[in-house]
Structure formats: C-alpha cells, structure tokens
C-alpha atoms as a PDB file:
ATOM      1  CA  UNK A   1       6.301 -32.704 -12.180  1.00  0.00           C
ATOM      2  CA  UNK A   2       7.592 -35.811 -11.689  1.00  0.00           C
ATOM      3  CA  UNK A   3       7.496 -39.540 -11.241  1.00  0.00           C
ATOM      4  CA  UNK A   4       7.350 -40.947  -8.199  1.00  0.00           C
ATOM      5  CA  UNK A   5       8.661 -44.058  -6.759  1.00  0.00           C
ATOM      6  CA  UNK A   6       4.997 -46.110  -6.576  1.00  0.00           C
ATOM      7  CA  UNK A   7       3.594 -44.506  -9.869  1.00  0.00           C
ATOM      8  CA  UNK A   8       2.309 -41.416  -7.938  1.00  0.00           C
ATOM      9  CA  UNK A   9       3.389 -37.985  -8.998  1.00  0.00           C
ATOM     10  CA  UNK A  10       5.608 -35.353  -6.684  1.00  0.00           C
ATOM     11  CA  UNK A  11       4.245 -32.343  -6.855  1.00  0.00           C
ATOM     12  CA  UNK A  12       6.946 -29.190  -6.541  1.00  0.00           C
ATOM     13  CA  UNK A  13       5.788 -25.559  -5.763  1.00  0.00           C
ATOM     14  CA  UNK A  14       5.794 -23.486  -8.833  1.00  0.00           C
ATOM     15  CA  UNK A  15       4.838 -19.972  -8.635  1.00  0.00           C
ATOM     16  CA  UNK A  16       3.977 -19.447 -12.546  1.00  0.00           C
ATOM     17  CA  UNK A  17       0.446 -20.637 -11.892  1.00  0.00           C
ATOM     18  CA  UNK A  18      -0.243 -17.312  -9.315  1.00  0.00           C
ATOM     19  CA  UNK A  19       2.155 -15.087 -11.768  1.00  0.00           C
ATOM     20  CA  UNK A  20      -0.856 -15.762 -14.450  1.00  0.00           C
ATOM     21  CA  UNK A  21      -3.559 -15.361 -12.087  1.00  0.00           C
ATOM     22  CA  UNK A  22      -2.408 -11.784 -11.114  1.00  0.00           C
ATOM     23  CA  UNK A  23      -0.538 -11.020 -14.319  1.00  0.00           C
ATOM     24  CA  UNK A  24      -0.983 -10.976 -17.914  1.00  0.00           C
ATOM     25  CA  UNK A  25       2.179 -11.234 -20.271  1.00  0.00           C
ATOM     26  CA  UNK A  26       2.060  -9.127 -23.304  1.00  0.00           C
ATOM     27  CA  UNK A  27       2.742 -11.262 -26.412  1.00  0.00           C
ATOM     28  CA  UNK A  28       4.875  -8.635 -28.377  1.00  0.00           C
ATOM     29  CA  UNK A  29       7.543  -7.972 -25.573  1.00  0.00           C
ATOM     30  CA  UNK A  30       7.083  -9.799 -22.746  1.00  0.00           C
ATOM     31  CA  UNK A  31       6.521  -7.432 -19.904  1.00  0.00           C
ATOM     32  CA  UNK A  32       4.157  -8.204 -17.203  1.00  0.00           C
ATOM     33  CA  UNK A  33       0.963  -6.195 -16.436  1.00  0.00           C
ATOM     34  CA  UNK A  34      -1.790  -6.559 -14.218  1.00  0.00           C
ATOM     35  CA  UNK A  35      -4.817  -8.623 -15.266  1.00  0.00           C
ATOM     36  CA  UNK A  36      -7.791  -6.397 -14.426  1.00  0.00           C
ATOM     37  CA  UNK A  37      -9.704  -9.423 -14.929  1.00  0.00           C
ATOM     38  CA  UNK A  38      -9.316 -11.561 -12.996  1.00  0.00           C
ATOM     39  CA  UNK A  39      -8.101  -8.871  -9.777  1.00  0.00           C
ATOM     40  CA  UNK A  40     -12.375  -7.868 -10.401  1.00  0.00           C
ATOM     41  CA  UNK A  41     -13.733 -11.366 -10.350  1.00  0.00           C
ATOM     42  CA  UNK A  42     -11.860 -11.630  -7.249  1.00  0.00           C
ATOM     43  CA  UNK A  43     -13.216  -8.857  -5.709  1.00  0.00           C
ATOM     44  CA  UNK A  44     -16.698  -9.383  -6.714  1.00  0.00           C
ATOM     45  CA  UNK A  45     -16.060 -12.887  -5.423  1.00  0.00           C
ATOM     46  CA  UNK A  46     -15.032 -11.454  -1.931  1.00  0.00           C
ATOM     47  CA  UNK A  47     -17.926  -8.643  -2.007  1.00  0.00           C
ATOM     48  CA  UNK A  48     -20.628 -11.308  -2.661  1.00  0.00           C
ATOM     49  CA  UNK A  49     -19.282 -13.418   0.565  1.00  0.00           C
ATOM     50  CA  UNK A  50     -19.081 -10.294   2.841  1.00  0.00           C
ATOM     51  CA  UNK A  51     -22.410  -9.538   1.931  1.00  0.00           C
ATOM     52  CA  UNK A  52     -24.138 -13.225   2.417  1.00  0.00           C
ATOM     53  CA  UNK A  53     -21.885 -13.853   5.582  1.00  0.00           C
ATOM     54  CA  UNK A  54     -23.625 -10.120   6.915  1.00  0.00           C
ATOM     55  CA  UNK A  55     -27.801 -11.363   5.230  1.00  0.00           C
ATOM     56  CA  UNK A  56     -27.109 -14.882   7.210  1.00  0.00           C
ATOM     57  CA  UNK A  57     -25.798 -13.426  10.132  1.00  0.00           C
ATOM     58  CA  UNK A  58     -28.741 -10.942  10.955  1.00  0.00           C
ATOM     59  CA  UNK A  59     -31.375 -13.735   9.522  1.00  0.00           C
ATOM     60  CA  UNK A  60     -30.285 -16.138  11.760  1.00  0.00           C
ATOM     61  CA  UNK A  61     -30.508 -13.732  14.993  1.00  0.00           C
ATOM     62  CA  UNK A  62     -33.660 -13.381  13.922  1.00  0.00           C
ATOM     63  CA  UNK A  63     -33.934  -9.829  12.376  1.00  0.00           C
ATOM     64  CA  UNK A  64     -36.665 -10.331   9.679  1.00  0.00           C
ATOM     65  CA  UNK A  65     -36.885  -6.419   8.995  1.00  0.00           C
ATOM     66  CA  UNK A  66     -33.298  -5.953   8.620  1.00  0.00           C
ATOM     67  CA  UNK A  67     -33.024  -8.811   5.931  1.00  0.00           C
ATOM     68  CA  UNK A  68     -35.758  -7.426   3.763  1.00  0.00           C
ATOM     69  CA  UNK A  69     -34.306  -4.145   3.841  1.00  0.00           C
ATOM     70  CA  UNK A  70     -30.863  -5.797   2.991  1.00  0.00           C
ATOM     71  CA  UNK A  71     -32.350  -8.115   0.198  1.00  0.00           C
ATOM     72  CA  UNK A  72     -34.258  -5.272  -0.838  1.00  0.00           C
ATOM     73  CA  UNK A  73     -31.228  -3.019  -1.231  1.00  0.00           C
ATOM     74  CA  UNK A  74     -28.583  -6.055  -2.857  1.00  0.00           C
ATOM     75  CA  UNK A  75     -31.351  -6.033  -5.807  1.00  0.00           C
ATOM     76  CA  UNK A  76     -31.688  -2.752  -6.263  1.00  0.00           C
ATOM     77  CA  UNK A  77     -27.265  -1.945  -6.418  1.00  0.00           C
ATOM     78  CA  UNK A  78     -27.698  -5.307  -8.844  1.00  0.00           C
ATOM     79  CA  UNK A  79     -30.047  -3.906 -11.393  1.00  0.00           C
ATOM     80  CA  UNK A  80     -27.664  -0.613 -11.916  1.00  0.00           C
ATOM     81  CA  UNK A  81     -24.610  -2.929 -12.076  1.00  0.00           C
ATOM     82  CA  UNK A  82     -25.095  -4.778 -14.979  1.00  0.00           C
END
C-alpha cells in the first residue's frame, strides 16, 4: 500500500490474500497445497444458503407442510454431522 496524495491510502490488487485463502504453504519447503479448511467452510457456507434460500422460498408461498418436513429433515442430517 501506499500513501496517497490527501492522507488516504491507494489500494493495489494483490493476489497473495486469495493464494492463502485457497492454499496453504508448507513451512519446510515451500510448496503450495490445498487448504482443506477453509475449501469446507466454504462449502458448508454455500450448502447452508442453498438450503435457507429453498426453507424461505416454499414458506413464503405458503407451503406449511413442506417446511416442517424440510426443518424436520435439516435437524435430523445435523445431529449425524457433528
């Protein structure tokens, strides 16, 4: 980064902050390797919004039954996760 003219700071795209998102660097030589990690938070991430995006949806054209059964199911598959 650096200074800008007014005191503000101009901000330069640096793809090293996505490398270690996706990657991990191993500390003895340096390679690159996936980081499991985070790639599973992500996809949790994106499961969990699929899944409330699909419960909303139906609740709000006004299938009651089809929400409990949903609801019903989410907390069942979440018990036998953890």
């Amino acid at each position: 980064m650096q200074k800008g003219d007014y005191g503000n700071v101009l901000w330069e795209f640096n793809p090293n902050g996505w490398v270690g998102i996706l990657f991990t660097r191993d500390i003895f030589d340096g390679t690159l390797g996936l980081a499991f990690g985070h790639l599973t938070i992500f996809w949790r991430s994106l499961k969990l919004s699929r899944m409330t995006t699909g419960i909303t949806t139906i609740a709000r054209n006004g299938g009651g039954a089809h929400l409990d059964l949903l609801s019903a199911t989410y907390i069942a598959k979440a018990k036998f996760i953890r």
